[in-house]
Protein backbone atom coordinates (compact mmCIF):
# COMPACT_ATOMS: atom_id res chain seq x y z
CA UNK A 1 -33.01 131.69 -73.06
CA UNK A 2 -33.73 128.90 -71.14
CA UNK A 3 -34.86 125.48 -72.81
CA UNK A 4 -38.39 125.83 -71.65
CA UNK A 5 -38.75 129.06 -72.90
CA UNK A 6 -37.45 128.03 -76.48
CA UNK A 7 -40.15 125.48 -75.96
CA UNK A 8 -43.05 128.25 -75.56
CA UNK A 9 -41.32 130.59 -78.04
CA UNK A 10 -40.76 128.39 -80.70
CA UNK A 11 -42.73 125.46 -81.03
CA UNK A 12 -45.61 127.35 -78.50
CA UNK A 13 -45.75 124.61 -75.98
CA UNK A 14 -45.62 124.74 -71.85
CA UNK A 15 -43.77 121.33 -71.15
CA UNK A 16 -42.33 118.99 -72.82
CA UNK A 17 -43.60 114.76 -73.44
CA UNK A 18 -41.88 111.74 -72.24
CA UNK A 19 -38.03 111.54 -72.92
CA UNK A 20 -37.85 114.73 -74.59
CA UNK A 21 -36.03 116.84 -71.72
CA UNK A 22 -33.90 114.09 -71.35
CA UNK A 23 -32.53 114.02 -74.16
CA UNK A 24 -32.24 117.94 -74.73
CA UNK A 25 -30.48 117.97 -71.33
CA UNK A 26 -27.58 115.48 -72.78
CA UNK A 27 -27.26 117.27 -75.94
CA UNK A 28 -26.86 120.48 -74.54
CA UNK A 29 -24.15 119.10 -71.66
CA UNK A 30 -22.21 117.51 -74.96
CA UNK A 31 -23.19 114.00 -74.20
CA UNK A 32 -24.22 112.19 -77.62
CA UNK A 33 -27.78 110.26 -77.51
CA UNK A 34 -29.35 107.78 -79.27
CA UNK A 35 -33.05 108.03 -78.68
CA UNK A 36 -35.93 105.83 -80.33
CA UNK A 37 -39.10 107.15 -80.31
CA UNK A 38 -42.64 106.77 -82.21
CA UNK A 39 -43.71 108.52 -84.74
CA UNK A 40 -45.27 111.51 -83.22
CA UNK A 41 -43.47 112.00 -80.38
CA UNK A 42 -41.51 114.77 -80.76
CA UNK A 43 -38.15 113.60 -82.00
CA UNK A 44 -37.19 117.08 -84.44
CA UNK A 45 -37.43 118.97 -80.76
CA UNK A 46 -34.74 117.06 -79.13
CA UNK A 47 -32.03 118.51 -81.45
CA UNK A 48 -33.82 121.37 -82.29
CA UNK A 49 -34.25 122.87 -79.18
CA UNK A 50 -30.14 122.27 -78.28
CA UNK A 51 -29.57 123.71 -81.88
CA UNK A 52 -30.95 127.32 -80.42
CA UNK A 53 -29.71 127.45 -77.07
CA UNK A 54 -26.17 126.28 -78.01
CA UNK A 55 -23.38 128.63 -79.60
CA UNK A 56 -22.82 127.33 -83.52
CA UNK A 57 -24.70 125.39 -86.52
CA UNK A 58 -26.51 122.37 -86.21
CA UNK A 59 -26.02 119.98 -88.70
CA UNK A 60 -29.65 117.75 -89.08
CA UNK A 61 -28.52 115.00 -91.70
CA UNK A 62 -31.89 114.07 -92.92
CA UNK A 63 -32.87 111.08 -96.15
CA UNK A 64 -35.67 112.90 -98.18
CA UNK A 65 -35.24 115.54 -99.91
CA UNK A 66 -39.09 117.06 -99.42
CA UNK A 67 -38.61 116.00 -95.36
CA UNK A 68 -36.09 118.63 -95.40
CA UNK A 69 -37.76 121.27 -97.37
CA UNK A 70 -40.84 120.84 -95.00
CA UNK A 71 -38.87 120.82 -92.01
CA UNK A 72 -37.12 123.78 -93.07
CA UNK A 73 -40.24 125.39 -94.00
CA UNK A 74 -41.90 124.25 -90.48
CA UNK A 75 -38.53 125.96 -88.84
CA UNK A 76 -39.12 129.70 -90.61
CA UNK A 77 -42.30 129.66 -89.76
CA UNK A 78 -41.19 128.98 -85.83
CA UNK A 79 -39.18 132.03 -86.46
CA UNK A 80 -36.08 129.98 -86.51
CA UNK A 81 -33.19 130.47 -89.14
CA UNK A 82 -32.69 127.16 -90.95
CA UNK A 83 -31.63 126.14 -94.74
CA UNK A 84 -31.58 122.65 -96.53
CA UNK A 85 -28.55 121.16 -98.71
CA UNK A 86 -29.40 118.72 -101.18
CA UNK A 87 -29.52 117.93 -105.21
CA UNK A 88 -32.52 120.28 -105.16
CA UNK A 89 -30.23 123.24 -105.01
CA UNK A 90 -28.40 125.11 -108.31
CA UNK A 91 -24.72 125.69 -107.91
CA UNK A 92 -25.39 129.42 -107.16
CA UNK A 93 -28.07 128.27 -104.52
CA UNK A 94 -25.92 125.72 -102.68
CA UNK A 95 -22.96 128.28 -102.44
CA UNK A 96 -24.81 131.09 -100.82
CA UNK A 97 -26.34 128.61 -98.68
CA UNK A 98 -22.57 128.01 -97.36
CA UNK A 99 -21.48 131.20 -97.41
CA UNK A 100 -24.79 132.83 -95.25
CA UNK A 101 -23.87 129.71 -93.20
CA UNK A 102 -20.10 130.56 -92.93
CA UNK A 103 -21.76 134.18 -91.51
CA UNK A 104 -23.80 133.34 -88.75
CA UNK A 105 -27.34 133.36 -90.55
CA UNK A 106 -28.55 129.85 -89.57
CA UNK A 107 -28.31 127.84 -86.30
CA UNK A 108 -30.09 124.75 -88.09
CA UNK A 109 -28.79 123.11 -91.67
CA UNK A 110 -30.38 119.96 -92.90
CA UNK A 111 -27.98 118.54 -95.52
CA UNK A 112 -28.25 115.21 -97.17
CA UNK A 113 -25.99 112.08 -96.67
CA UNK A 114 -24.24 112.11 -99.60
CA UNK A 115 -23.25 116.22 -99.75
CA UNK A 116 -21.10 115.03 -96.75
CA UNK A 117 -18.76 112.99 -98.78
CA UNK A 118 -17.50 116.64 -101.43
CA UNK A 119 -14.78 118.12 -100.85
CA UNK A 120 -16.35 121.71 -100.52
CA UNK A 121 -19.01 120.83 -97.92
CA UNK A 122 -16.11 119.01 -96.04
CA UNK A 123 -14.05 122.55 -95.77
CA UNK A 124 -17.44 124.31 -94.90
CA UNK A 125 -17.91 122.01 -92.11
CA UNK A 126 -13.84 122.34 -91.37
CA UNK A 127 -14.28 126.42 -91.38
CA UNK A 128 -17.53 126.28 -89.48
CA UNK A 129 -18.43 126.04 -85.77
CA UNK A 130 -20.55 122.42 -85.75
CA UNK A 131 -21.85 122.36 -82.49
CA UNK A 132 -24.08 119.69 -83.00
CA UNK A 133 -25.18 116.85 -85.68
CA UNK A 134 -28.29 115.38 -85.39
CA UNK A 135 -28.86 112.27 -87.21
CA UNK A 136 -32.61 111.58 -88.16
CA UNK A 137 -33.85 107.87 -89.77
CA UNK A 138 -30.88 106.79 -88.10
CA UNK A 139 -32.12 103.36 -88.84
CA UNK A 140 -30.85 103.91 -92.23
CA UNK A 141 -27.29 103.16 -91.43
CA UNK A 142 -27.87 99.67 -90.89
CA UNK A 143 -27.84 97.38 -93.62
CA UNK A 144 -29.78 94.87 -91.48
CA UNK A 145 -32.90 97.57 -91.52
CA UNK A 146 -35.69 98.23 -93.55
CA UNK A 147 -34.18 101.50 -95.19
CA UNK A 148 -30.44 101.16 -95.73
CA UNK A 149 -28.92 103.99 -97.12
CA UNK A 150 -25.03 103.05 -98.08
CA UNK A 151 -24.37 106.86 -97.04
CA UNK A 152 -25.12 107.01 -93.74
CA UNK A 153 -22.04 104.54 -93.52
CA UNK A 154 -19.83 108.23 -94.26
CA UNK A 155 -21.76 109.53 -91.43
CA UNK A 156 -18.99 109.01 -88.68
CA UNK A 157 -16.03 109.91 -90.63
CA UNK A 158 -17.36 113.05 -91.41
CA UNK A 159 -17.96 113.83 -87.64
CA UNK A 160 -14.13 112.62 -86.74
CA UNK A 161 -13.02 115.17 -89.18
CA UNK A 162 -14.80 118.24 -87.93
CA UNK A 163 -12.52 120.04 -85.77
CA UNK A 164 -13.59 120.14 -82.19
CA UNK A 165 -15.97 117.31 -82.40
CA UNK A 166 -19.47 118.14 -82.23
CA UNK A 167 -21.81 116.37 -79.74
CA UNK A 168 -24.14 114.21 -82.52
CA UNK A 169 -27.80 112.52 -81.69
CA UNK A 170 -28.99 109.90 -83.70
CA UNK A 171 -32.74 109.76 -83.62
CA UNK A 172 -35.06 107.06 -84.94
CA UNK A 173 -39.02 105.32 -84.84
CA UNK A 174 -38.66 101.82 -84.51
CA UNK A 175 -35.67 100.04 -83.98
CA UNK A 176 -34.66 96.32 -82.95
CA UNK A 177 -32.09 95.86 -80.55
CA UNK A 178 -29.76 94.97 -83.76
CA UNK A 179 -30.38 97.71 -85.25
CA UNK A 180 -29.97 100.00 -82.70
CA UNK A 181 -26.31 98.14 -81.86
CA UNK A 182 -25.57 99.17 -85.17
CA UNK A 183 -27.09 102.78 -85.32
CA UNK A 184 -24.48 103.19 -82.19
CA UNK A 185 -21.30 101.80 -83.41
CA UNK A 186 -21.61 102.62 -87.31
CA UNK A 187 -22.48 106.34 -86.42
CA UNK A 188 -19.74 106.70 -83.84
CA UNK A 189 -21.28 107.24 -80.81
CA UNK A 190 -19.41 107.84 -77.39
CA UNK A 191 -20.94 107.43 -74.27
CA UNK A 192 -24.64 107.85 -75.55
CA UNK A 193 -27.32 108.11 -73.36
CA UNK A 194 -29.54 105.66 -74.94
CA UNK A 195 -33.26 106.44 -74.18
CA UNK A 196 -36.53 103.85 -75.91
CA UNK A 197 -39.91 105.54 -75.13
CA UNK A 198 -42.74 103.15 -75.27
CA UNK A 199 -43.49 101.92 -78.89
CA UNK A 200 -47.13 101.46 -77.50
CA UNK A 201 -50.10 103.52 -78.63
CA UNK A 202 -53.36 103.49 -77.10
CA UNK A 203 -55.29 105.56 -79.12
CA UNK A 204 -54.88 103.32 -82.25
CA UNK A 205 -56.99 100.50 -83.00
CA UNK A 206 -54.95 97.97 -85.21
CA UNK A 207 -57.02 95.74 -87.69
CA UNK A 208 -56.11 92.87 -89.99
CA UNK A 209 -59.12 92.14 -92.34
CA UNK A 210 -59.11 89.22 -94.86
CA UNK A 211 -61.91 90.20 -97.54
CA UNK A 212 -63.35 87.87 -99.55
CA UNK A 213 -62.87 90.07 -102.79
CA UNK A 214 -61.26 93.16 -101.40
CA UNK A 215 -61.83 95.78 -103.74
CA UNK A 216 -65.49 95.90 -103.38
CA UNK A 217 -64.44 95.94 -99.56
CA UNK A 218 -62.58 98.55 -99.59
CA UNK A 219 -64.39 100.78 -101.56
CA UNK A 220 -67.29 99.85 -98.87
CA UNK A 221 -64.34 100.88 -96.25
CA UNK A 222 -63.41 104.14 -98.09
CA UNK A 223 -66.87 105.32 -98.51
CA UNK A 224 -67.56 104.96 -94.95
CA UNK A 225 -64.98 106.67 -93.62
CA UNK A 226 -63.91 109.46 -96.15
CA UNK A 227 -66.91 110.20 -97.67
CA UNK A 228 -70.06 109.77 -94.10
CA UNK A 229 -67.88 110.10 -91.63
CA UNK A 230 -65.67 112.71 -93.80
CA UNK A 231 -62.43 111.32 -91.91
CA UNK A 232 -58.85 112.01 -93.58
CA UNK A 233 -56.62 109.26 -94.13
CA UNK A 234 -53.49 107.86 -96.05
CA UNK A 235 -53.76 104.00 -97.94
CA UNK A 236 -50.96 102.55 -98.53
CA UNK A 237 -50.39 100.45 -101.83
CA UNK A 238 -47.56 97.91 -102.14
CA UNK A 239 -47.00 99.55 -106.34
CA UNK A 240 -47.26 102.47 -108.10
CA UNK A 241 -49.51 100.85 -110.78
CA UNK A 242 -52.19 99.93 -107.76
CA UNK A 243 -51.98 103.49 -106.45
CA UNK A 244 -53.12 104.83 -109.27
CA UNK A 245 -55.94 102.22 -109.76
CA UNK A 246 -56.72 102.89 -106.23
CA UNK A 247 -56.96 106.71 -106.93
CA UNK A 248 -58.81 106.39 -109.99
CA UNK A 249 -61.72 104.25 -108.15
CA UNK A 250 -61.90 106.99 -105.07
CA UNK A 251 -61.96 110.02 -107.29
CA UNK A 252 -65.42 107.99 -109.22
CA UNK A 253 -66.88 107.80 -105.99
CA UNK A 254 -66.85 111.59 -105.45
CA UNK A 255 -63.93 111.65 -102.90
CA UNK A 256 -61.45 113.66 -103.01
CA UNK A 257 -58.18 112.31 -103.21
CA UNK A 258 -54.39 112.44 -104.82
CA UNK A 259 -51.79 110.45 -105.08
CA UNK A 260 -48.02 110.27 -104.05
CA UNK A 261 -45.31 107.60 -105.23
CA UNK A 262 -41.72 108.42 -106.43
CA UNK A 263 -42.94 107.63 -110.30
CA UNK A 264 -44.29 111.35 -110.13
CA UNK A 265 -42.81 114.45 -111.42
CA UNK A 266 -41.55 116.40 -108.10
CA UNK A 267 -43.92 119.14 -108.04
CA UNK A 268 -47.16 116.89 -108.38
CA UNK A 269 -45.75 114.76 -105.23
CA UNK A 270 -45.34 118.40 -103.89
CA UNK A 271 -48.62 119.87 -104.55
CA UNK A 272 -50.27 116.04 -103.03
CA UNK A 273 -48.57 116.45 -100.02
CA UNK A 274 -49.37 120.01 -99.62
CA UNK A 275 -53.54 119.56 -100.34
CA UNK A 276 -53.12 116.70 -98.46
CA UNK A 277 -51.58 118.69 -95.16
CA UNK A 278 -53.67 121.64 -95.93
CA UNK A 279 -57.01 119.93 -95.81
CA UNK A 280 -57.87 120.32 -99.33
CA UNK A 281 -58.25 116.40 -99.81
CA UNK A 282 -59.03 113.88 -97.55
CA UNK A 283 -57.47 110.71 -98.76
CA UNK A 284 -53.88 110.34 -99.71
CA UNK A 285 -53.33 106.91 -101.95
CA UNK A 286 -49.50 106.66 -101.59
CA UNK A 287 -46.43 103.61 -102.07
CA UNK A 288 -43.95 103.79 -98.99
CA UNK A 289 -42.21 106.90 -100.44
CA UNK A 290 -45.11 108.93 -98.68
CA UNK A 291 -44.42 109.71 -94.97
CA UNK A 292 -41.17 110.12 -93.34
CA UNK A 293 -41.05 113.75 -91.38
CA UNK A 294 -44.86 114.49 -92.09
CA UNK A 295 -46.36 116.10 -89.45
CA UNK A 296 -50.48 115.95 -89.99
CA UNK A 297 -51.90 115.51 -86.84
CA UNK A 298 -55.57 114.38 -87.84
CA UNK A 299 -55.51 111.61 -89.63
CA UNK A 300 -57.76 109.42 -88.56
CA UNK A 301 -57.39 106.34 -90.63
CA UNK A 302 -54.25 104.70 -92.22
CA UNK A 303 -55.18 101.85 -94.69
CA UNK A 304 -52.65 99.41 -95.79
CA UNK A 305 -54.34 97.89 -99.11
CA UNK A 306 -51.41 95.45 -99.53
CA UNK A 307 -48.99 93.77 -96.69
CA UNK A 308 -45.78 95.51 -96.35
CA UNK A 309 -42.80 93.73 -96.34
CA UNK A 310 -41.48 94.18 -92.98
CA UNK A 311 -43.01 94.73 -88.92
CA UNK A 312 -40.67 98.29 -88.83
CA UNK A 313 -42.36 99.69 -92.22
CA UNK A 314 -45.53 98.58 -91.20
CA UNK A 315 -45.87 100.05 -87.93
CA UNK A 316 -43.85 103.53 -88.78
CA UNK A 317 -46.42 103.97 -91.69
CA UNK A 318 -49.84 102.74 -89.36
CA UNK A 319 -48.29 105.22 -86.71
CA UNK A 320 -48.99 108.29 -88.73
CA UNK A 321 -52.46 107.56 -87.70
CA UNK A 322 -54.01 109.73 -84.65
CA UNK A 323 -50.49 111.90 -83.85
CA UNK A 324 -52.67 114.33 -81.95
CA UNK A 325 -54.21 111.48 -79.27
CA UNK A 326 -57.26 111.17 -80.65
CA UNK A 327 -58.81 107.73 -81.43
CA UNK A 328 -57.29 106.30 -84.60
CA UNK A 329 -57.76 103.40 -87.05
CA UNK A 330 -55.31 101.33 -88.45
CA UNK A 331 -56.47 98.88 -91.03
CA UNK A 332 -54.59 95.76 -92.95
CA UNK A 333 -56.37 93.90 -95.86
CA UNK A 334 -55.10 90.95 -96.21
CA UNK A 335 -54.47 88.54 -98.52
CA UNK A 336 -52.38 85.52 -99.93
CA UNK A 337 -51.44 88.03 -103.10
CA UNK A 338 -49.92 90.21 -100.68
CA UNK A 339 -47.20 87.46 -99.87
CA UNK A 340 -46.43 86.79 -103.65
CA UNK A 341 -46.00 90.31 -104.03
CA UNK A 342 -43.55 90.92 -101.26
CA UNK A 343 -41.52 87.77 -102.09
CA UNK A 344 -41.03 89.68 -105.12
CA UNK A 345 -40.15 93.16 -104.14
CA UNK A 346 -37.62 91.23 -102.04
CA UNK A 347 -36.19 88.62 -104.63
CA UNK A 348 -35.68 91.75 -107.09
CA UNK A 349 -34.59 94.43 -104.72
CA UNK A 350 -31.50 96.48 -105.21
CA UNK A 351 -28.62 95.20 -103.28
CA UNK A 352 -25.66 97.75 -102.17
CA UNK A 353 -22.78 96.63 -105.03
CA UNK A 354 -20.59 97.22 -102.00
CA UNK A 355 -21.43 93.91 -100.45
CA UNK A 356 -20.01 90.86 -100.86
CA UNK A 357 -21.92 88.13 -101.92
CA UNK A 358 -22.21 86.13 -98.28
CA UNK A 359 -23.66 89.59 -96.93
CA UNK A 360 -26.28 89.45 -99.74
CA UNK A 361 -27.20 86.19 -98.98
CA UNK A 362 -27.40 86.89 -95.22
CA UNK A 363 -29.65 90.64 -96.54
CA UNK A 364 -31.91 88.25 -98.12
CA UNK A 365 -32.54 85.71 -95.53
CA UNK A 366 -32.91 88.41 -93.24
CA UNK A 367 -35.68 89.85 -95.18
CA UNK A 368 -37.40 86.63 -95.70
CA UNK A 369 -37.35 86.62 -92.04
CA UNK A 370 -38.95 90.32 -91.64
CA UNK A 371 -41.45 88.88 -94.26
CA UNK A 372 -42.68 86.03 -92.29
CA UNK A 373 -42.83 88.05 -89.19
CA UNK A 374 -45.43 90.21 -90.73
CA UNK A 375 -46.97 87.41 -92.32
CA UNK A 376 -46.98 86.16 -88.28
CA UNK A 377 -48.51 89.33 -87.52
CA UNK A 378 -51.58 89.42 -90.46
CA UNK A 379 -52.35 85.32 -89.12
CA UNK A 380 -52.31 85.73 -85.32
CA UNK A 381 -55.26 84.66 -83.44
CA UNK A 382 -54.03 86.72 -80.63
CA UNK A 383 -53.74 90.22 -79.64
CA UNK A 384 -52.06 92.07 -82.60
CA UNK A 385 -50.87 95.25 -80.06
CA UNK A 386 -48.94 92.24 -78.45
CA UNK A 387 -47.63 91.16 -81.38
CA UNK A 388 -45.90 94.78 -82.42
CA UNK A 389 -44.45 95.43 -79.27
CA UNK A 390 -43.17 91.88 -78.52
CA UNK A 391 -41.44 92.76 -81.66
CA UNK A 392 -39.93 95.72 -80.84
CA UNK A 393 -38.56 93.95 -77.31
CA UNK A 394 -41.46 95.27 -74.97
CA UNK A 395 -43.48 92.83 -72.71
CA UNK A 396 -46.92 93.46 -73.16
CA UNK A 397 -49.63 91.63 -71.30
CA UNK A 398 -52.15 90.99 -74.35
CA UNK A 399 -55.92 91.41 -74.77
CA UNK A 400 -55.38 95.04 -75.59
CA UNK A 401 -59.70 95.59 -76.30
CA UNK A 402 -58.45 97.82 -79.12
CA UNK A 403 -57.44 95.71 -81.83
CA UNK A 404 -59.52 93.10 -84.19
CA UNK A 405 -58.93 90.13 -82.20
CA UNK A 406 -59.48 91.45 -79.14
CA UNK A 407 -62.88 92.41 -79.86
CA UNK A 408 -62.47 95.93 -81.29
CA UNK A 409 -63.39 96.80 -84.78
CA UNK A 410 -64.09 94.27 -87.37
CA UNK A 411 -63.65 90.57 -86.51
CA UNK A 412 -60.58 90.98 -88.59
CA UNK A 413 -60.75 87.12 -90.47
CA UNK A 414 -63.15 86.82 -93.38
CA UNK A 415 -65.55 90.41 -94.41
């Protein structure tokens, strides 16, 4: 099978986008890649694609626990053979997982970081041809970015321990150059063929708005768009307390809505996701713990109710706006609250006990930095689109026409 005709077979496309075949074509000649590409453009087919057309198991080390089990889900139904490894699994469960590994059943695991540090997994992966590991958030490795997981750190050691070497790809949204200096040494990498697509997307409209009293703005906003123009869309809410004040005022305006933060028992976050991707509801009111690996190609409006505390979070969670082309809105409402509350999610967040007490200092300046950044970004006069990929390290010439201060949308200063 050739890798176009895994392409048509599989995933039931005729060619692939930007960067993909590029990458596919280095994995499969055993080069390792680092690749950095938007949401929605196809990252999971640059390793999956390899993982069928080359002899052995590929290892996807993946953060969430329901990414996996949607991915893997998304995989069966692709008529691939794939299985996930994480705390979600009984004893029994995880052990025949291994052992229908150990015989041949699955080309594609996703296992989570920390599995890689036991002692059984280790022997699996020992006994086991691995020709491939495919790293995804590989952003998380680096303390200095906006979701550092202390066990992607294990990440390379586990690779240098797997007889014959597998080739690995480490695959990510946004990325600063720092961060991607330190998704390539900390995972290992040799040789990668480092590839950036364009962070730039034309079909969304980015809009900072600065209501006078933004609830009754929003729920103006919200009735517009979910309940006329029957659009489906996520809003994002900087605590779990607002996302359920949030979800109480939609569902008394007749909308139809749910809610997803990690306060939730798993099967309710399950079921919100799943009504949400299926169409049964139109609005998702979510923290950050909603998104990573969802693939919903129609939403049409992403709402930030609160500022996030960072550029990277900001734009990975707008991007899930429009991932099928089509015109999409991304909305900020502003306000001077926002700040107070991000100063605090900073001041009180929970620092790796690994680090000494100079690299906590240097976390935290850091991310007072990334803070006023996006404050930067919500108090430009000038054209936001600019602002996100100057950010990011792309020249961009300003005066987009699709963003609020370059005419498009709402004036973006005071509603």
């Amino acid at each position: 099978m050739t890798k176009i005709e895994a392409l048509r077979q599989y995933f039931g496309h005729t060619a692939f986008r930007p960067a993909q075949e590029t990458l596919i074509d280095s994995l499969i000649s055993g080069r390792d890649v680092l690749g950095v590409m938007p949401t929605g453009a196809g990252k999971s087919v640059c390793y999956q694609i390899p993982a069928m057309l080359i002899d052995g198991v590929t290892l996807v080390i993946s953060p969430l626990i329901s990414l996996m089990k949607d991915q893997v889900a998304q995989l069966k139904n692709a008529g691939i053979p794939g299985a996930y490894i994480n705390s979600s699994l009984t004893g029994a469960q995880y052990r025949e997982v291994l052992r229908r590994a150990g015989n041949g059943r699955y080309k594609i695991i996703y296992v989570a970081p920390e599995r890689l540090e036991t002692e059984e997994f280790l022997r699996f992966a020992m006994e086991t041809k691995i020709a491939l590991v495919a790293v995804d958030e590989a952003h998380c490795v680096s303390q200095w970015g906006q979701d550092f997981r202390p066990s992607y750190l294990n990440i390379a050691g586990f690779v240098e321990k797997i007889n014959d070497r597998p080739v690995v790809g480490a695959f990510t949204a946004t990325a600063t150059a720092e961060v991607k200096n330190d998704m390539e040494r900390l995972l290992g990498l040799r040789d990668p063929l480092k590839l950036t697509t364009g962070f730039d997307r034309p079909n969304l409209s980015f809009q900072v708005l600065r209501p006078k009293y933004k609830p009754a703005y929003f729920r103006e906003l919200i009735a517009h768009r979910a309940g006329i123009a029957r659009q489906c869309g996520v809003v994002y809410c900087a605590t779990r307390k607002m996302v359920d004040t949030i979800l109480t005022e939609l569902r008394q305006q007749g909308l139809d809505a749910a809610r997803y933060h990690a306060g939730m028992e798993d099967d309710e976050r399950r079921q919100s996701q799943d009504d949400f991707i299926s169409d049964r509801i139109a609005v998702l009111v979510a923290t950050n713990a909603f998104g990573m690996g969802i693939d919903k190609p129609n939403v049409r409006f992403v709402i930030h109710y609160n500022m996030p505390k960072n550029i990277e979070s900001y734009y990975q969670e707008a991007g899930r706006a429009g991932r099928d082309g089509n015109p999409s809105d991304c909305l900020l409402l502003y306000s001077s609250d926002d700040i107070k509350i991000a100063e605090h999610f900073i001041q009180n967040s929970d620092r790796n006990d690994e680090l000494t007490e100079k690299e906590r200092r240097m976390l935290y300046r850091r991310d007072m930095d990334r803070l006023d950044k996006m404050i930067g970004y919500c108090e430009t006069g000038s054209c936001l689109r600019s602002y996100l990929l100057r950010y990011f390290g792309e020249k961009h010439k300003g005066k987009c026409g699709n963003c609020s201060n370059c005419g498009a949308g709402h004036s973006g200063r005071q509603s």
